[in-house]
C-alpha atoms as a PDB file:
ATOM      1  CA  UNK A   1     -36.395  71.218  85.877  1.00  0.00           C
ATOM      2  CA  UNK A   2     -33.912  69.485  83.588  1.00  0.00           C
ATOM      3  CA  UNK A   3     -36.099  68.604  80.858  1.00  0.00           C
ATOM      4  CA  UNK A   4     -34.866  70.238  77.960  1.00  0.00           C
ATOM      5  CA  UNK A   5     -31.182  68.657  78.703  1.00  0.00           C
ATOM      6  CA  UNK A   6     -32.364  65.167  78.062  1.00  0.00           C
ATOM      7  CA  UNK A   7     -34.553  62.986  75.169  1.00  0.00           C
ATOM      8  CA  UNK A   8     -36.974  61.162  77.968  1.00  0.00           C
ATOM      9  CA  UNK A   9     -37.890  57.923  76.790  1.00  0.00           C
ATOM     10  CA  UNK A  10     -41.396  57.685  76.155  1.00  0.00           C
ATOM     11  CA  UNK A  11     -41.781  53.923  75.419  1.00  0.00           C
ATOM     12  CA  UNK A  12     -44.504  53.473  78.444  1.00  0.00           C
ATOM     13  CA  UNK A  13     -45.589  56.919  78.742  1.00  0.00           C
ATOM     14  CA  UNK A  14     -48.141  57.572  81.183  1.00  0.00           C
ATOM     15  CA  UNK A  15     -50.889  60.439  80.852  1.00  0.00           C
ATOM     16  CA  UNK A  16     -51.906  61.809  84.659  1.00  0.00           C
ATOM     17  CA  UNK A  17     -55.149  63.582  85.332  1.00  0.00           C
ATOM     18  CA  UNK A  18     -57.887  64.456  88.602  1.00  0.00           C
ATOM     19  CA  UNK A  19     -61.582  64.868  88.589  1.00  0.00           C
ATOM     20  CA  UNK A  20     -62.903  66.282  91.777  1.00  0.00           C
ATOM     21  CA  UNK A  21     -60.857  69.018  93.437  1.00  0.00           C
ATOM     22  CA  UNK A  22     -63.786  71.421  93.664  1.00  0.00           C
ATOM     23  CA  UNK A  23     -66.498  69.616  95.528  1.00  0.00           C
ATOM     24  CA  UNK A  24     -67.590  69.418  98.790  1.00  0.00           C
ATOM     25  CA  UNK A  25     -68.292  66.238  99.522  1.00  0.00           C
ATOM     26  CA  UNK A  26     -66.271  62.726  98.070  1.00  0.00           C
ATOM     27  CA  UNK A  27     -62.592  61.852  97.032  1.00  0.00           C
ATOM     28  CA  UNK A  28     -60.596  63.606  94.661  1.00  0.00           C
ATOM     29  CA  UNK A  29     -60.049  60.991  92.114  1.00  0.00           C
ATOM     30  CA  UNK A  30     -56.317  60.434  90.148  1.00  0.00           C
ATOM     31  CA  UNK A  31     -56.015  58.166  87.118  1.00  0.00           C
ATOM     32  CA  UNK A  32     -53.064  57.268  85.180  1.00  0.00           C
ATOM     33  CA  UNK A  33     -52.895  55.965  81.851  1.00  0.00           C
ATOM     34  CA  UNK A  34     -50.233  54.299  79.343  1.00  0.00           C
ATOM     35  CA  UNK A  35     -51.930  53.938  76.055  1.00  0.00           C
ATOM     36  CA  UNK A  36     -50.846  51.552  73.394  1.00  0.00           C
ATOM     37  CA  UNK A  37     -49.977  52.957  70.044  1.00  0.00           C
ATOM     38  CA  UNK A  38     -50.909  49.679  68.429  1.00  0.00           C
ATOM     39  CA  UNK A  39     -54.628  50.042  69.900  1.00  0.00           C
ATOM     40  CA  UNK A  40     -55.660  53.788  69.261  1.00  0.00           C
ATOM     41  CA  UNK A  41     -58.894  55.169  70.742  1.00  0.00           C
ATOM     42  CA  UNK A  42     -60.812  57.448  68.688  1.00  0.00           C
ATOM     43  CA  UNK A  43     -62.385  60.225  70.152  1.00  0.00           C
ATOM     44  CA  UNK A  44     -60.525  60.932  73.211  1.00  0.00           C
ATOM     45  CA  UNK A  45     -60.768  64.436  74.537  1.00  0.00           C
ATOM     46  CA  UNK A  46     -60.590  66.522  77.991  1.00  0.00           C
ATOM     47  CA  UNK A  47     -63.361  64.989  79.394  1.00  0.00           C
ATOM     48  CA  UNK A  48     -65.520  68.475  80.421  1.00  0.00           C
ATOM     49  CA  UNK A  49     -65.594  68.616  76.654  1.00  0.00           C
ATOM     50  CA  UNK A  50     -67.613  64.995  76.186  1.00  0.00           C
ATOM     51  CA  UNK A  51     -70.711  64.565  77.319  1.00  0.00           C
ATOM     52  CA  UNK A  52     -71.862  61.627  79.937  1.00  0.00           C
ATOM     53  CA  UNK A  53     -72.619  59.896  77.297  1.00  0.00           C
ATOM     54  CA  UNK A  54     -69.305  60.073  75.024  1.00  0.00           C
ATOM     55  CA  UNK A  55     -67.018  59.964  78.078  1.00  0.00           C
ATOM     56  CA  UNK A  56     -69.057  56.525  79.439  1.00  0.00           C
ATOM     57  CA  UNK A  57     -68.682  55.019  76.087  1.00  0.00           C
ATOM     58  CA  UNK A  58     -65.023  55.913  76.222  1.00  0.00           C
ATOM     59  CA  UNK A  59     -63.747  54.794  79.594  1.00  0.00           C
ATOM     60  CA  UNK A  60     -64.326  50.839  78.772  1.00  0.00           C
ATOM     61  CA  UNK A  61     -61.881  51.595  75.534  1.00  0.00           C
ATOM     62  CA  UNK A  62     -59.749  52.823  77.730  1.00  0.00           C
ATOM     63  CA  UNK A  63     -59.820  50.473  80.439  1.00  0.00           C
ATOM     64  CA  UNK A  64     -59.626  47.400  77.300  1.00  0.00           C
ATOM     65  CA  UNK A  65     -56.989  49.168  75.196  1.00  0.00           C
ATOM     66  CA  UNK A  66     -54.024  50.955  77.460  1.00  0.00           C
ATOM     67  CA  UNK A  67     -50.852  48.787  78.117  1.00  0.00           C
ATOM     68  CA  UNK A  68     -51.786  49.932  81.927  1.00  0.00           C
ATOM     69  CA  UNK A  69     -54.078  52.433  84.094  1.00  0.00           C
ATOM     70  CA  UNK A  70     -55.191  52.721  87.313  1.00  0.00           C
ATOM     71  CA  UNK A  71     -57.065  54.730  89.312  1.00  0.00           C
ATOM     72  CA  UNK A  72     -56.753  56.118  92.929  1.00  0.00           C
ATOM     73  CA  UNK A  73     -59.278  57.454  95.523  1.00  0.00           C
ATOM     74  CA  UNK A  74     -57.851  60.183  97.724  1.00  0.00           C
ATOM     75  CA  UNK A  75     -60.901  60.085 100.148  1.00  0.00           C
ATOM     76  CA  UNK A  76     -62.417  63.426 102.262  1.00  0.00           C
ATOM     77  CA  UNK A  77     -60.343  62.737 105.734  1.00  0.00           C
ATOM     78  CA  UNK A  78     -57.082  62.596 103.727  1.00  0.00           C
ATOM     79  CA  UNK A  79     -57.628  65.908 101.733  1.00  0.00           C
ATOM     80  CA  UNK A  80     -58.677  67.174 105.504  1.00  0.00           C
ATOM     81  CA  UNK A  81     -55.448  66.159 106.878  1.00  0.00           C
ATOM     82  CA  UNK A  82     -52.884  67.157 103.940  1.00  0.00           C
ATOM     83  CA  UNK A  83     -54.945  70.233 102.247  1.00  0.00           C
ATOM     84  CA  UNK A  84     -56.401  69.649  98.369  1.00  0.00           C
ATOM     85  CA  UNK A  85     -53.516  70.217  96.740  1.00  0.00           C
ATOM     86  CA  UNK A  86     -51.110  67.842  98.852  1.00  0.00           C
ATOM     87  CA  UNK A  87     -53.672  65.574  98.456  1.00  0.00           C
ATOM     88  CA  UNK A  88     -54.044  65.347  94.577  1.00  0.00           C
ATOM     89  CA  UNK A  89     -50.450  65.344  94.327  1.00  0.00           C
ATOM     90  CA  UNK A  90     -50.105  62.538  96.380  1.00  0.00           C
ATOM     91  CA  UNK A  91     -53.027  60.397  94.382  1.00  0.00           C
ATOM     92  CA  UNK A  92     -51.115  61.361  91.524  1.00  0.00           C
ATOM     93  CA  UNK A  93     -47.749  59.298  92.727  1.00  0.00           C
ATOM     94  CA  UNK A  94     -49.751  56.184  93.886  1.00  0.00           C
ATOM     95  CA  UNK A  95     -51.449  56.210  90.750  1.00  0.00           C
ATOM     96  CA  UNK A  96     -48.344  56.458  89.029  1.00  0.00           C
ATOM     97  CA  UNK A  97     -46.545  53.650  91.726  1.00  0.00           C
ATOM     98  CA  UNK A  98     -49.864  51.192  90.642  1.00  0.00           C
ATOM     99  CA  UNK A  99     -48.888  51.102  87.245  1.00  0.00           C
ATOM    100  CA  UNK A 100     -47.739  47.716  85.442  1.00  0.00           C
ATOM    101  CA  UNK A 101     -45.785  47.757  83.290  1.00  0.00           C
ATOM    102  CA  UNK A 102     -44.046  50.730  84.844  1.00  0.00           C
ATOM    103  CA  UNK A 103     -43.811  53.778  83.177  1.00  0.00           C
ATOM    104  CA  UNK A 104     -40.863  55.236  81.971  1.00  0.00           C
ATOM    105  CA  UNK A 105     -42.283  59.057  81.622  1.00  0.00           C
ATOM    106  CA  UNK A 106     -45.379  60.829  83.166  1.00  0.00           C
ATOM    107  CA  UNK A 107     -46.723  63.971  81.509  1.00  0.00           C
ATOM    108  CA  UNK A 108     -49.469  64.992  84.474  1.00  0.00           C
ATOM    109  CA  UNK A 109     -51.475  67.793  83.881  1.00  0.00           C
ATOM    110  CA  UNK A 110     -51.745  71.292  85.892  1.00  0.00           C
ATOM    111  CA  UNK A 111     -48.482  73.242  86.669  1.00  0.00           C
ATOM    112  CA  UNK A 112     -47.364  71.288  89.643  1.00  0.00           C
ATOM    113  CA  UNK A 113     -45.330  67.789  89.838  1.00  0.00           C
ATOM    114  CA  UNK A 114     -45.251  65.492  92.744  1.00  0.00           C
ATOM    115  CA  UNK A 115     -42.201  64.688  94.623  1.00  0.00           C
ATOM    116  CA  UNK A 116     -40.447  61.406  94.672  1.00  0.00           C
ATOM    117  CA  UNK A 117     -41.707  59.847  91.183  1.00  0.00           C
ATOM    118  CA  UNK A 118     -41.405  56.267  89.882  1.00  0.00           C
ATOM    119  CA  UNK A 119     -40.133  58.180  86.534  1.00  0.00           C
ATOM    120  CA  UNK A 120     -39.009  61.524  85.110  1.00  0.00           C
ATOM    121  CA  UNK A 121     -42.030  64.011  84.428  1.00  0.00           C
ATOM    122  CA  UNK A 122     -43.280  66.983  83.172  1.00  0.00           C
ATOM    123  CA  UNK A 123     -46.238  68.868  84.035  1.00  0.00           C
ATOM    124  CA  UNK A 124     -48.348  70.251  80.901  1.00  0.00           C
ATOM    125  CA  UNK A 125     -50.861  73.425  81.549  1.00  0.00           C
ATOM    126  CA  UNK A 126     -54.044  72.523  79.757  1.00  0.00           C
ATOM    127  CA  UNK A 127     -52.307  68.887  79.079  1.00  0.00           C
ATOM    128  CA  UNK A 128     -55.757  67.364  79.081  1.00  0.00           C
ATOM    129  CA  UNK A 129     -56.750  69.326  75.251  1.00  0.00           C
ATOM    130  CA  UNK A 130     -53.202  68.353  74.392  1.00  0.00           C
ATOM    131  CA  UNK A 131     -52.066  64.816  75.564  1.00  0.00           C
ATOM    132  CA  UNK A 132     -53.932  61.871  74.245  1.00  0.00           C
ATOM    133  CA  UNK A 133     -52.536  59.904  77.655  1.00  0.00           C
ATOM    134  CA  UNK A 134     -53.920  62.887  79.898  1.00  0.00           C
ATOM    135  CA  UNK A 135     -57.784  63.136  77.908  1.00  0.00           C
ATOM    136  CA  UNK A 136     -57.834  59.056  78.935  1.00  0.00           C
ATOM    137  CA  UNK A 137     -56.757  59.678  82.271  1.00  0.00           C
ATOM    138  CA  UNK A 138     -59.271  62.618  82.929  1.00  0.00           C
ATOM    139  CA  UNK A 139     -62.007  60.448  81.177  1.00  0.00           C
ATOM    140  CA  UNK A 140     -61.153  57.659  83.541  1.00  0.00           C
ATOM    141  CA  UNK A 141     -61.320  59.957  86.272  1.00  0.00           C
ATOM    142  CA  UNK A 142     -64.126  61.672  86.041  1.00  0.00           C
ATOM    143  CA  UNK A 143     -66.783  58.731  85.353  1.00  0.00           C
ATOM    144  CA  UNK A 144     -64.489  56.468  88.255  1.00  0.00           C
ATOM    145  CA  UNK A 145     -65.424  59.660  90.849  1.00  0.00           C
ATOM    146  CA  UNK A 146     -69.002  59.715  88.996  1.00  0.00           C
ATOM    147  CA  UNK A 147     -69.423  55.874  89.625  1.00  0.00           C
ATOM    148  CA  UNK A 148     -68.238  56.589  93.172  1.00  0.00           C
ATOM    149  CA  UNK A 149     -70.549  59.335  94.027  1.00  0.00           C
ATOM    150  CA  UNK A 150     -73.656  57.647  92.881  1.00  0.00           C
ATOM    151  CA  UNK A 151     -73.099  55.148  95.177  1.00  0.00           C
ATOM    152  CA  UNK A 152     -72.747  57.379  98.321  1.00  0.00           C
ATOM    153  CA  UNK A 153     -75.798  58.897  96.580  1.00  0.00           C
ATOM    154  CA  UNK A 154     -77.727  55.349  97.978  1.00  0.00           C
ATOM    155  CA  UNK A 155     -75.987  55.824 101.227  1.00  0.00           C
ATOM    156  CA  UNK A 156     -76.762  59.370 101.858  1.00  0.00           C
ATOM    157  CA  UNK A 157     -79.864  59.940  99.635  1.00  0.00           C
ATOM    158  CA  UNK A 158     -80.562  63.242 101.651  1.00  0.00           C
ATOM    159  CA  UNK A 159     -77.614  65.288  99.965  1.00  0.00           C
ATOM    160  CA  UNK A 160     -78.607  64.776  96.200  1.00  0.00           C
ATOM    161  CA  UNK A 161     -75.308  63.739  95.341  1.00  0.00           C
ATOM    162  CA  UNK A 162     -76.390  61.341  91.962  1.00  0.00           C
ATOM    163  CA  UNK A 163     -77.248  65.202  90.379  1.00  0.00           C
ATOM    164  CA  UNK A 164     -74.369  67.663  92.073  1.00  0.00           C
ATOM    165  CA  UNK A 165     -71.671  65.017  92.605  1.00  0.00           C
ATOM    166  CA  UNK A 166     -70.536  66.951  95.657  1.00  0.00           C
ATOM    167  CA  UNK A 167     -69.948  70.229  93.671  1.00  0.00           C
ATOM    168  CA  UNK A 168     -71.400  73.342  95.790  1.00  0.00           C
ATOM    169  CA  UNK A 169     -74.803  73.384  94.139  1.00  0.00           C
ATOM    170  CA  UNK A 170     -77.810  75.449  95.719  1.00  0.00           C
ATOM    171  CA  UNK A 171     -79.430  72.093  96.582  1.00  0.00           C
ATOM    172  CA  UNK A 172     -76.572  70.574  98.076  1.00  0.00           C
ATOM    173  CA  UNK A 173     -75.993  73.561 100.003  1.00  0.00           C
ATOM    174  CA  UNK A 174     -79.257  73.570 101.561  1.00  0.00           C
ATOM    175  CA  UNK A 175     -78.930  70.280 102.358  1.00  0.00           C
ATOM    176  CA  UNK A 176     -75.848  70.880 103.914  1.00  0.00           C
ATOM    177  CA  UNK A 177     -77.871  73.373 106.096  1.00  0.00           C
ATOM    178  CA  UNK A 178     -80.269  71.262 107.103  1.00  0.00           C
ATOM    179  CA  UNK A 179     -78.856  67.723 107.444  1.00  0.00           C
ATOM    180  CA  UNK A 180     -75.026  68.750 108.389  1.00  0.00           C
ATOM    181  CA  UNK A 181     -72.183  66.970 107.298  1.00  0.00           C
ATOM    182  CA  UNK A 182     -71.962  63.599 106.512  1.00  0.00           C
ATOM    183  CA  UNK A 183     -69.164  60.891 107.149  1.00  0.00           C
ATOM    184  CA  UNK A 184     -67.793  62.089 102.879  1.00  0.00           C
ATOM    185  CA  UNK A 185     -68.005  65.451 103.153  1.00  0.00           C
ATOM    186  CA  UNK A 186     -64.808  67.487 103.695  1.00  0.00           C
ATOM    187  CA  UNK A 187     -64.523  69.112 106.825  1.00  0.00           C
ATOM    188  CA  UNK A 188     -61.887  71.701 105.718  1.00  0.00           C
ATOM    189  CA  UNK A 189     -64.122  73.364 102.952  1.00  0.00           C
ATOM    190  CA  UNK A 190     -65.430  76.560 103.902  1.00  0.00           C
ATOM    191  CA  UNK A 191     -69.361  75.491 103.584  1.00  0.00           C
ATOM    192  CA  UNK A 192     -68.742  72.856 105.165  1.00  0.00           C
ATOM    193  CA  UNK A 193     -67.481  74.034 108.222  1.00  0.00           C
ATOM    194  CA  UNK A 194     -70.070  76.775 108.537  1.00  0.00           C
ATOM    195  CA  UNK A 195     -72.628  74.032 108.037  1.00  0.00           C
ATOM    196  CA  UNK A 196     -70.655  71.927 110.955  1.00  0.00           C
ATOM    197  CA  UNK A 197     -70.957  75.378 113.611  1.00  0.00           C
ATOM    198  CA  UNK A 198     -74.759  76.187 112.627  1.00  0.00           C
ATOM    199  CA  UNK A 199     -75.597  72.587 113.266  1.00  0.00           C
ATOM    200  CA  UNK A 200     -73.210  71.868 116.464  1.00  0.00           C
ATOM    201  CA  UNK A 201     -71.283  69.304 114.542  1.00  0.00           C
END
């Protein structure tokens, strides 16, 4: 709230972005990055604006280059319990917490902050076309949660999830229909639950 009345220090700023709040299935996904002026990274960008192709080639850069990131896995039964946007929130923090060195400013993107912060922050509408820190993070985060999904892909091979990633697709509807839910999907999404009373779940 106090922003404007201070100069924050952004010596280890740290860029904060999700992949994943939409689907149906599979975690919502948080990564936080410090980048290092000294080691810049062409290219970066929000990473719905790369392709799979750009944003893989990016997210090793990353991962070599920043002064720190992490990323954190908010998992199905946790956004069930606290609600999608309690749960990104709180992915954001521990992301944030995991950092080393610490950070000494977060600029997270979206319009809502987290409470009880390792540092000052400021949320940035559209911070992922704007913040250098925030494209890395959401490039981090979207091919981490891609990663991620192809492997429950192998688990659950019935769901499609290598082509929908857990997004509400036609084919991952139907599946939903036919199989019911499985152990990743997120029992407090509307499909979902319809799926869980036409098959008795």
């Amino acid at each position: 709230m106090q922003a404007e009345l201070f100069a924050p220090d952004l010596t280890l700023m740290a860029g904060v972005d999700e992949a994943g709040r939409g689907p149906l299935a599979g975690p919502v996904t948080v990564a936080a990055v410090i980048l290092d002026p000294a080691r810049p990274i062409d290219g970066l960008n929000d990473s719905k604006k790369l392709s799979e192709k750009k944003r893989e080639a990016l997210a090793p850069l990353i991962r070599e280059r920043a002064l720190a990131w992490h990323v954190e896995f908010v998992e199905a039964h946790e956004i069930d319990a606290l609600n999608i946007l309690q749960a990104t929130l709180t992915g954001m923090r521990r992301a944030l917490l995991a950092l080393t060195p610490a950070p000494t400013f977060a600029r997270i993107d979206g319009n809502r902050l987290p409470l009880d912060l390792p540092c000052p922050a400021e949320a940035l509408v559209g911070g992922d076309a704007l913040e250098p820190a925030i494209m890395a993070a959401s490039i981090l985060a979207k091919t981490a949660r891609d990663a991620h999904l192809l492997q429950l892909d192998r688990r659950y091979p019935e769901y499609g999830f290598a082509k929908h990633k857990g997004y509400p697709s036609p084919a991952h509807l139907a599946a939903l229909q036919r199989y019911g839910p499985c152990p990743e999907h997120r029992r407090s999404y509307a499909p979902v639950k319809r799926a869980l009373a036409a098959t008795g779940g």
